[in-house]
Protein backbone atom coordinates (compact mmCIF):
# COMPACT_ATOMS: atom_id res chain seq x y z
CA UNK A 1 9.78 -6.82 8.97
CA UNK A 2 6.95 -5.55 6.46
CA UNK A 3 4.12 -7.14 5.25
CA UNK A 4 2.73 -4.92 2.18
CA UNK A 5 -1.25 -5.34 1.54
CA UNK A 6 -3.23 -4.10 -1.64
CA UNK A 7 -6.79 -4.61 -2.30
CA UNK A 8 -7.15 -4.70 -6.30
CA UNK A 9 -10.17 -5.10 -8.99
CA UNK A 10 -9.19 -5.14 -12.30
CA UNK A 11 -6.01 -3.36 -11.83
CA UNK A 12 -3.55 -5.45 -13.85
CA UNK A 13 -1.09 -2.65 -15.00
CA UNK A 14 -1.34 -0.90 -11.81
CA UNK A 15 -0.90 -3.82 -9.55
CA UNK A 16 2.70 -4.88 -12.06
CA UNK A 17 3.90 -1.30 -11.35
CA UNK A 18 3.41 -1.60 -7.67
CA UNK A 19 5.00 -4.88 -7.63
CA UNK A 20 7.94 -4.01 -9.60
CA UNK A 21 9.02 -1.30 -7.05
CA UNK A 22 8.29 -3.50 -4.32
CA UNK A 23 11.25 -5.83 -5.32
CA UNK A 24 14.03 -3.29 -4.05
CA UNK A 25 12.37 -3.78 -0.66
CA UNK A 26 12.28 -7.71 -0.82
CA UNK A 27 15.89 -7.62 -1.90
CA UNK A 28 16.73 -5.74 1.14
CA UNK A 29 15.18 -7.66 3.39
CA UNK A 30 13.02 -5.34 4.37
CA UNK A 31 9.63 -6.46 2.71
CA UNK A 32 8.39 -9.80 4.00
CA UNK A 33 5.28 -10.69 1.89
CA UNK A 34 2.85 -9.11 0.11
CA UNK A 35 -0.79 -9.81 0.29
CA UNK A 36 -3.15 -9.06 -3.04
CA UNK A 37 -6.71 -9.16 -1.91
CA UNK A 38 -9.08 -9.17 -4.62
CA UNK A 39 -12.39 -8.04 -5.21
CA UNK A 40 -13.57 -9.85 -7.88
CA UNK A 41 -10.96 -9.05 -11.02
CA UNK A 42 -11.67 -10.15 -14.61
CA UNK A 43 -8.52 -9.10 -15.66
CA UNK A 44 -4.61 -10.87 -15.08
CA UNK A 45 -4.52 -9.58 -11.42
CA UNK A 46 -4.25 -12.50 -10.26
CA UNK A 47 -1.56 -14.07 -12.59
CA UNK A 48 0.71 -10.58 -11.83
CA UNK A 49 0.15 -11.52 -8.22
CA UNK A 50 0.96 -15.06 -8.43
CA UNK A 51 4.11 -14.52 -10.50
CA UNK A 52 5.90 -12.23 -7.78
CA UNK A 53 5.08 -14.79 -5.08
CA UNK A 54 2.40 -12.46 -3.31
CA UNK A 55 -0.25 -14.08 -1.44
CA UNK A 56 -3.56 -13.97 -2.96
CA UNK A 57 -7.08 -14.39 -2.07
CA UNK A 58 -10.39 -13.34 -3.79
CA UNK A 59 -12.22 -14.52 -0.49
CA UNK A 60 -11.00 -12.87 2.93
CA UNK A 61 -11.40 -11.89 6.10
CA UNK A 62 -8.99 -8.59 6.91
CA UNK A 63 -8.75 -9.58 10.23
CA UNK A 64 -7.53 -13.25 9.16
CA UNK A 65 -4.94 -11.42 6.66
CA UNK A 66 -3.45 -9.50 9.37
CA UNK A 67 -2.91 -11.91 11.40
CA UNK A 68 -1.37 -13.79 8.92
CA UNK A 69 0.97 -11.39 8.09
CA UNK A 70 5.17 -12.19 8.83
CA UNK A 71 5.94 -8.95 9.20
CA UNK A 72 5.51 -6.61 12.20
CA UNK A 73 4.55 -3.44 10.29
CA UNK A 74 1.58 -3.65 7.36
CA UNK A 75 1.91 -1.08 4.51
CA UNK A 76 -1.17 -0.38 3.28
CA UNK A 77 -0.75 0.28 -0.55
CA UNK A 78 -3.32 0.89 -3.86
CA UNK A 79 -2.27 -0.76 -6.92
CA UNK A 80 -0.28 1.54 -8.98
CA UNK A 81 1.18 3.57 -5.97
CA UNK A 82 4.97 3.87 -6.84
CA UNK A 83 7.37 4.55 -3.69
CA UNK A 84 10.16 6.76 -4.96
CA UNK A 85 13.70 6.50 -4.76
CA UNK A 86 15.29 6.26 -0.68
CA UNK A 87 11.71 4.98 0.49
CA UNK A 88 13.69 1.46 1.32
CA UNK A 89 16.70 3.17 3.99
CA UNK A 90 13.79 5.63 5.34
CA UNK A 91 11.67 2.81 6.08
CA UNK A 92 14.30 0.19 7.26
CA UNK A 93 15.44 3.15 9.82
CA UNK A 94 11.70 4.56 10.63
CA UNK A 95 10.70 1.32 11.85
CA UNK A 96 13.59 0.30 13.82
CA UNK A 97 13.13 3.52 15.46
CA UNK A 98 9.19 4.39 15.76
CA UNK A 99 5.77 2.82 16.63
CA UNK A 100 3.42 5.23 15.20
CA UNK A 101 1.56 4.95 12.15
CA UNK A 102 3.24 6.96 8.91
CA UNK A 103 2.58 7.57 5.82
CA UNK A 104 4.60 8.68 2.47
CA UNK A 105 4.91 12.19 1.09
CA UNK A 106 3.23 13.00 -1.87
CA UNK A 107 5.61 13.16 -5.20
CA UNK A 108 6.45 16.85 -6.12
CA UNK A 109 5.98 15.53 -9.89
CA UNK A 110 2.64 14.24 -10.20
CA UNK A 111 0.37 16.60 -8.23
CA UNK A 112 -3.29 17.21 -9.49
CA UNK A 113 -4.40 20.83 -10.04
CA UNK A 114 -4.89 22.70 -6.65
CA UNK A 115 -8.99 23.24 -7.31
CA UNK A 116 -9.17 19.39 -8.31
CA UNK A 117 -6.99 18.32 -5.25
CA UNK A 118 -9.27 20.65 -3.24
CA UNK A 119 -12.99 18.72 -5.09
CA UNK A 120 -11.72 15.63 -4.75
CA UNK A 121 -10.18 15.89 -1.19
CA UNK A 122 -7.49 13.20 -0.36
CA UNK A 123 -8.09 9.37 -0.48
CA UNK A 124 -7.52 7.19 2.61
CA UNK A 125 -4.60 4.93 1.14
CA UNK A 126 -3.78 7.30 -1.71
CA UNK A 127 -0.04 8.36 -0.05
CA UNK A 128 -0.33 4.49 1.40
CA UNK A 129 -0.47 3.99 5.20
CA UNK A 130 2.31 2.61 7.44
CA UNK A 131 1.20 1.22 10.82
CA UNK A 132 2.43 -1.83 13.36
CA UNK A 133 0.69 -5.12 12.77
CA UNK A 134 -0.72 -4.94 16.56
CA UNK A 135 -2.51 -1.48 16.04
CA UNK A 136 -3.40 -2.83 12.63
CA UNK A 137 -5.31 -5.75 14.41
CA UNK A 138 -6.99 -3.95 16.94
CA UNK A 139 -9.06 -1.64 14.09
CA UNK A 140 -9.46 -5.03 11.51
CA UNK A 141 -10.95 -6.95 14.61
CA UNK A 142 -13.48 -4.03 14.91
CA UNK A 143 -14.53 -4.96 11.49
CA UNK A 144 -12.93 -1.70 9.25
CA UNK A 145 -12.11 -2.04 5.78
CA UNK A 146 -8.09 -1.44 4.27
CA UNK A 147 -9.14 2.35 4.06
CA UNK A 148 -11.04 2.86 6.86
CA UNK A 149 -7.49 1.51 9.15
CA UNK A 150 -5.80 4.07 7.13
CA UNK A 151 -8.14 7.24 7.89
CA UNK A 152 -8.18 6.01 11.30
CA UNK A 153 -6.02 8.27 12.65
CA UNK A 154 -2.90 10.49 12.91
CA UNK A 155 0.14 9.65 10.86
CA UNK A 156 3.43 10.76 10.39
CA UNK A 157 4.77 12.14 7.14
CA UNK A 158 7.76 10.38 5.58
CA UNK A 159 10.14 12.49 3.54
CA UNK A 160 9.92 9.54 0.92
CA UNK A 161 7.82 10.34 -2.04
CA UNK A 162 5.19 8.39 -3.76
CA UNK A 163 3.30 8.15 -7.06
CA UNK A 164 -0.09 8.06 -6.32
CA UNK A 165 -2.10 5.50 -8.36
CA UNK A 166 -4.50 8.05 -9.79
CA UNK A 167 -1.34 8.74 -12.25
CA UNK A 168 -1.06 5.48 -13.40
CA UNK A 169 -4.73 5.12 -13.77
CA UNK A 170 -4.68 8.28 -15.73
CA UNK A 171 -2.21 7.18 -18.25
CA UNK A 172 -3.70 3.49 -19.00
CA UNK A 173 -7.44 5.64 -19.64
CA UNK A 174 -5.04 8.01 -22.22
């Protein structure tokens, strides 16, 4: 059904967090694969990847990867982005039920200050990006990067929270 894909570099922790919540979704049947593209790690990234039976390349074409893909929705996820509790039934029922790109809420719990959210503006993937493989194709073939398909248009908000990865960032530089 869902095909979840990360780009990573260096991201170790991050991409073990991601990966450990991603298991609810396997066990359900509702996540397919998961694809780990990497951009040139010197860290474990790509032992953490191996071990949870994601695919993993460190030479790619996005276009190739998405085609590749079992599932007939991509979730587009950064390492360390931590779907919260329900995000499996919401999804499982969104995409039985919708064809248009979503995307998850942002957690209640870990929100940056309001003048730093407003500096910083909000990252592409940073609330990760839902959309069906065939839309997915038609922006990869066009030759966009993982964050450009997910500012590439409108999305719905899910009620389902998620972590961002700037938190989990934040508390490996602490």
């Amino acid at each position: 059904m869902l095909t979840v894909i990360m780009e990573c570099q260096d991201q170790e922790p991050e991409l073990a967090q991601t990966l450990s919540v991603l298991v609810a979704g396997a066990v359900e049947g509702l996540v397919s694969d998961v694809v780990v593209l990497d951009r040139g790690s010197q860290d474990g990234s790509s032992r953490v990847a191996e071990a949870a039976g994601c695919r993993y390349h460190e030479n790619w074409d996005l276009g190739d990867v998405v085609s590749k893909a079992r599932g007939e929705w991509i979730l587009l996820l950064e390492p360390g982005a931590r779907p919260q509790t329900g995000w499996v039934e919401e999804l499982l029922e969104y995409l039985s039920l919708n064809k248009l790109p979503a995307r998850f809420s942002p957690s209640r719990n870990y929100r940056l200050p309001f003048l730093k959210r407003f500096r910083r503006g909000r990252k592409p993937l940073e609330y990760g990006f839902l959309i069906p493989k065939r839309q997915a194709l038609d922006l990869v073939r066009s030759g966009k990067h993982l964050a450009d398909v997910a500012a590439s248009g409108k999305a719905k908000t899910l009620s389902s929270e998620v972590i961002p990865s700037w938190v989990a960032r934040a508390a490996r530089a602490a």
